[in-house]
N, C-alpha and C. Protein backbone atom coordinates (compact mmCIF):
# COMPACT_ATOMS: atom_id res chain seq x y z
N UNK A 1 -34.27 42.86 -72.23
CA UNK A 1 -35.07 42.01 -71.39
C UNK A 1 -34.81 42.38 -69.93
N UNK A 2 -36.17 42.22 -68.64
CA UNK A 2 -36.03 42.69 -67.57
C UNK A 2 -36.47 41.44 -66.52
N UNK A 3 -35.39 41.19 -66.09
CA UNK A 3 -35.23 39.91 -65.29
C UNK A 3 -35.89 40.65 -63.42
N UNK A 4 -37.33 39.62 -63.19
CA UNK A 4 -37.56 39.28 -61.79
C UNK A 4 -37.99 38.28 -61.54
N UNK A 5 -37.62 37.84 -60.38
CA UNK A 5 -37.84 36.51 -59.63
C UNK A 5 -38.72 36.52 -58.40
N UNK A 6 -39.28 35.17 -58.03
CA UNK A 6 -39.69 35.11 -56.90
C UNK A 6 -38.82 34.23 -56.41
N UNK A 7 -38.63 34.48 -54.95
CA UNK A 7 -38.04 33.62 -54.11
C UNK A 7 -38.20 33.36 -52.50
N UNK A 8 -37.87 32.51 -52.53
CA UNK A 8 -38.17 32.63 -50.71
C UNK A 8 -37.31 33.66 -49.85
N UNK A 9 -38.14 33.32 -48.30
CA UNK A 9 -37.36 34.77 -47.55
C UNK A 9 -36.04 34.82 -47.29
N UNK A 10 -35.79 33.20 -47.56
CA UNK A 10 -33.93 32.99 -46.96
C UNK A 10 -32.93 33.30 -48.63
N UNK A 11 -33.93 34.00 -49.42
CA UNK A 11 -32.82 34.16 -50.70
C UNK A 11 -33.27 35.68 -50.90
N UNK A 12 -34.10 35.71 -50.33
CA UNK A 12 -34.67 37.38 -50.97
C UNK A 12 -33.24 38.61 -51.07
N UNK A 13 -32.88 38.76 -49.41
CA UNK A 13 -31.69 39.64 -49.77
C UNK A 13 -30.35 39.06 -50.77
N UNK A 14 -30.55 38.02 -51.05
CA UNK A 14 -29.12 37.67 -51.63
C UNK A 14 -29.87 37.48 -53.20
N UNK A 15 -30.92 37.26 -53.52
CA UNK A 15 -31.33 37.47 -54.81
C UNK A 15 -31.87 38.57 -55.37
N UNK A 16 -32.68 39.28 -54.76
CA UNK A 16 -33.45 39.82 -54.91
C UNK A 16 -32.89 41.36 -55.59
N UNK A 17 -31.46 41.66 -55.03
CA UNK A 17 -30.68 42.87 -55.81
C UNK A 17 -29.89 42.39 -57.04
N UNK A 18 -29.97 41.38 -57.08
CA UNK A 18 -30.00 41.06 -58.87
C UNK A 18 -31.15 41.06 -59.98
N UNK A 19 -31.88 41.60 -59.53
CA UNK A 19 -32.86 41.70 -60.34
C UNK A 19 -33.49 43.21 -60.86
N UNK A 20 -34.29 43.13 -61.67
CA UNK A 20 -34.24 44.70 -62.46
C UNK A 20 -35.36 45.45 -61.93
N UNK A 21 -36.55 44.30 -61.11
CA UNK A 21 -37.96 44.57 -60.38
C UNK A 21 -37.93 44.04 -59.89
N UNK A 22 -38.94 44.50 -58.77
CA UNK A 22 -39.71 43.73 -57.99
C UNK A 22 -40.81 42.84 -58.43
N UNK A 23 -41.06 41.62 -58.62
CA UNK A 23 -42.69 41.06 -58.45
C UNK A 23 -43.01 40.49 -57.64
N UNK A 24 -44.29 41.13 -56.94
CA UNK A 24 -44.58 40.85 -55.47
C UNK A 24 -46.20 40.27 -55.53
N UNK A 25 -45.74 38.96 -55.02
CA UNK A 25 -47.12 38.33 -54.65
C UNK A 25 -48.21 38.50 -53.48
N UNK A 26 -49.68 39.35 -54.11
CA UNK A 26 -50.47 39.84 -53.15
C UNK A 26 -50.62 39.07 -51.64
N UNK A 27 -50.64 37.48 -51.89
CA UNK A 27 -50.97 36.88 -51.04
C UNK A 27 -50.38 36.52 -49.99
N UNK A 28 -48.61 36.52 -50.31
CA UNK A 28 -47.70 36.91 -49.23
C UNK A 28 -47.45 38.15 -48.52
N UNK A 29 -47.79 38.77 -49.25
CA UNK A 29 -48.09 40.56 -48.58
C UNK A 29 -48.70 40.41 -47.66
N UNK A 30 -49.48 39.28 -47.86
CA UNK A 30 -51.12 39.62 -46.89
C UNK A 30 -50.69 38.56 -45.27
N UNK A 31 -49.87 37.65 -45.76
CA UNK A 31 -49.80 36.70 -45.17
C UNK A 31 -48.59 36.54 -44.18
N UNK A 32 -47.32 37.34 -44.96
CA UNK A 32 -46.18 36.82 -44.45
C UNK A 32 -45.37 38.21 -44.44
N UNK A 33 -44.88 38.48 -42.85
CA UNK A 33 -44.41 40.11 -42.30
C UNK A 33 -43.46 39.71 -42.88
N UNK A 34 -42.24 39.01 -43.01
CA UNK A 34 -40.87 39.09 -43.40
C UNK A 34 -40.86 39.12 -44.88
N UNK A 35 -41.94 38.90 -45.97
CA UNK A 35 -42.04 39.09 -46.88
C UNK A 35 -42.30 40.40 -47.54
N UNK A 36 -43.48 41.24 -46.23
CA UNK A 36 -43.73 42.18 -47.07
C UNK A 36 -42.94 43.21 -46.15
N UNK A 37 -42.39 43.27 -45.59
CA UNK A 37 -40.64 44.35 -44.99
C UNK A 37 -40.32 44.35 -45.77
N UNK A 38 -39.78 43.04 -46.54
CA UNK A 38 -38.38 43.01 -47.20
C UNK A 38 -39.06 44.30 -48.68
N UNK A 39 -39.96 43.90 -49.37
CA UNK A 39 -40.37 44.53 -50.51
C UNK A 39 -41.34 46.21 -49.85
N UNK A 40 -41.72 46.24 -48.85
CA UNK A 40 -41.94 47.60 -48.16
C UNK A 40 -40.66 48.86 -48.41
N UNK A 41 -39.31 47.93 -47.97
CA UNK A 41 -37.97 48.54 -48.14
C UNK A 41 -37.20 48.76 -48.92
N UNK A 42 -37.82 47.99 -50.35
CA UNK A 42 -37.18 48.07 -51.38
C UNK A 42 -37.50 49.14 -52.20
N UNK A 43 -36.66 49.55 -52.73
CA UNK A 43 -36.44 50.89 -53.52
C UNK A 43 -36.37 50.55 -55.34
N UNK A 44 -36.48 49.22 -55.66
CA UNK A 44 -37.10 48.77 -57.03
C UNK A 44 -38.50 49.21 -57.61
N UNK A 45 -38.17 49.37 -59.26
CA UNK A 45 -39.87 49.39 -59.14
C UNK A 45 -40.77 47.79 -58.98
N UNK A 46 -41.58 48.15 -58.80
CA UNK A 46 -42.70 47.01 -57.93
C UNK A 46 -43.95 46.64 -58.89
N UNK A 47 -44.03 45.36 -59.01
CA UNK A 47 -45.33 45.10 -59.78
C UNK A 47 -46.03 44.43 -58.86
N UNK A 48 -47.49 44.17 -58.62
CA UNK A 48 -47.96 43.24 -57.61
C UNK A 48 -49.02 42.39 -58.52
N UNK A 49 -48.75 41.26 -58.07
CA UNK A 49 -49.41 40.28 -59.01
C UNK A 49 -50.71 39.68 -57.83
N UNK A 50 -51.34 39.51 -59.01
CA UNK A 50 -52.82 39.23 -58.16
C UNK A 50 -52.75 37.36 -57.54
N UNK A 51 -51.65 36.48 -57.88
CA UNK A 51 -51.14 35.26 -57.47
C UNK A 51 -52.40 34.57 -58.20
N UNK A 52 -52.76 35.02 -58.96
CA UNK A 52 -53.56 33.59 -59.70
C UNK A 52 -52.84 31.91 -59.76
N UNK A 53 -51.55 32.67 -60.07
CA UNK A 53 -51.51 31.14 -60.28
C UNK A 53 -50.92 30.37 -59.12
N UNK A 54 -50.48 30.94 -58.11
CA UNK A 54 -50.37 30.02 -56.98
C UNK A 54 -51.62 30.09 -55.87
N UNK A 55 -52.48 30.41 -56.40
CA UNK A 55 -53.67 30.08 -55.48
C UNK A 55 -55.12 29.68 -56.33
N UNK A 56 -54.60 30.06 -57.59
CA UNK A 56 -55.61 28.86 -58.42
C UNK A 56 -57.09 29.71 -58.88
N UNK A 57 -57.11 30.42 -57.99
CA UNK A 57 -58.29 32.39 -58.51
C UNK A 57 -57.71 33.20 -57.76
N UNK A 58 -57.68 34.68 -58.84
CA UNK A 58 -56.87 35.87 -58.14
C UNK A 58 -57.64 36.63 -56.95
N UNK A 59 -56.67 37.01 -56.05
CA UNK A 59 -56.78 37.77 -55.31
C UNK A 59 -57.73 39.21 -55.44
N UNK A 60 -58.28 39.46 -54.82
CA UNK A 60 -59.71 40.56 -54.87
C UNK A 60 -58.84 41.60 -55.03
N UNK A 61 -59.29 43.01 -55.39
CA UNK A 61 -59.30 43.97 -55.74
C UNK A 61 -59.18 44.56 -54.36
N UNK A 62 -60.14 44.22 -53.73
CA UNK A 62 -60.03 44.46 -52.31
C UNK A 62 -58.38 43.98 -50.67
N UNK A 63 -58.14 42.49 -51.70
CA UNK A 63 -56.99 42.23 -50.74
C UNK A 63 -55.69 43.26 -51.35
N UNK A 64 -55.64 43.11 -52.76
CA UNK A 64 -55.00 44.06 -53.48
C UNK A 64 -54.43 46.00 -53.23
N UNK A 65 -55.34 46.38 -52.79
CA UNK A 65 -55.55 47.40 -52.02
C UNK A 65 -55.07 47.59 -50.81
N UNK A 66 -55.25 46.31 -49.88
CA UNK A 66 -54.43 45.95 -48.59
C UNK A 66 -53.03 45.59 -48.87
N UNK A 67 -52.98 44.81 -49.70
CA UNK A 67 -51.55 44.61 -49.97
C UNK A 67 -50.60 45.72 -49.73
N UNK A 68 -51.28 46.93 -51.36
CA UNK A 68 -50.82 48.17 -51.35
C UNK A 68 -50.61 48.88 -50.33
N UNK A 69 -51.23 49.09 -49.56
CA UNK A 69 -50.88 49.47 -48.17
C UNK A 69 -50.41 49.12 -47.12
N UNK A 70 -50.29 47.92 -47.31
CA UNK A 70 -49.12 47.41 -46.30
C UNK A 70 -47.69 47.51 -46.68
N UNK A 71 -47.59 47.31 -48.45
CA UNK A 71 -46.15 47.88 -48.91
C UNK A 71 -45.84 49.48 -48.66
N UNK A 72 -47.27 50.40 -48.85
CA UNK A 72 -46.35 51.79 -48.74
C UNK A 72 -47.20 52.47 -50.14
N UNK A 73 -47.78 52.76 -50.78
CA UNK A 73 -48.42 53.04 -51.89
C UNK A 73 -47.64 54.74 -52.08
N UNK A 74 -47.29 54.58 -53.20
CA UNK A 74 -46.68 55.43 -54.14
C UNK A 74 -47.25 56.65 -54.72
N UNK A 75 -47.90 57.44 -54.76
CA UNK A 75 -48.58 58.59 -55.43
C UNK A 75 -47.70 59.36 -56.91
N UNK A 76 -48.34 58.94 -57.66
CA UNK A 76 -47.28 59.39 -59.06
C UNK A 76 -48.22 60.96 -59.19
């Protein structure tokens, strides 16, 4: 089993390296700089969730994309 959390910005560094991933919510990416540094800098692998459920309908394809690029997008 592969343990990730969300958490706020005042636990991120002290939680956030206990964990096995990243899951990163599009809408804080979009919204909040100290959120998306912290996961820009991280060297975990990264899932980005479209926040359906804390905003009740997911995030566009289009903010999604911004997100990605504000974290740093990866080329495999």
């Amino acid at each position: 089993m592969k343990l990730a959390l969300e958490c706020p910005n005042y636990l991120l560094k002290d939680l956030q390296p206990l964990t096995d991933f990243d899951f990163i919510l599009t809408h804080l990416v979009l919204q909040d700089k100290v959120y998306a540094e912290y996961y820009r800098e991280s060297r975990s692998f990264k899932i980005l969730d479209n926040s359906v459920n804390e905003l009740g309908i997911p995030c566009s394809l289009e903010e999604m994309v911004q997100a990605l690029d504000t974290l740093g997008r990866v080329d495999l």
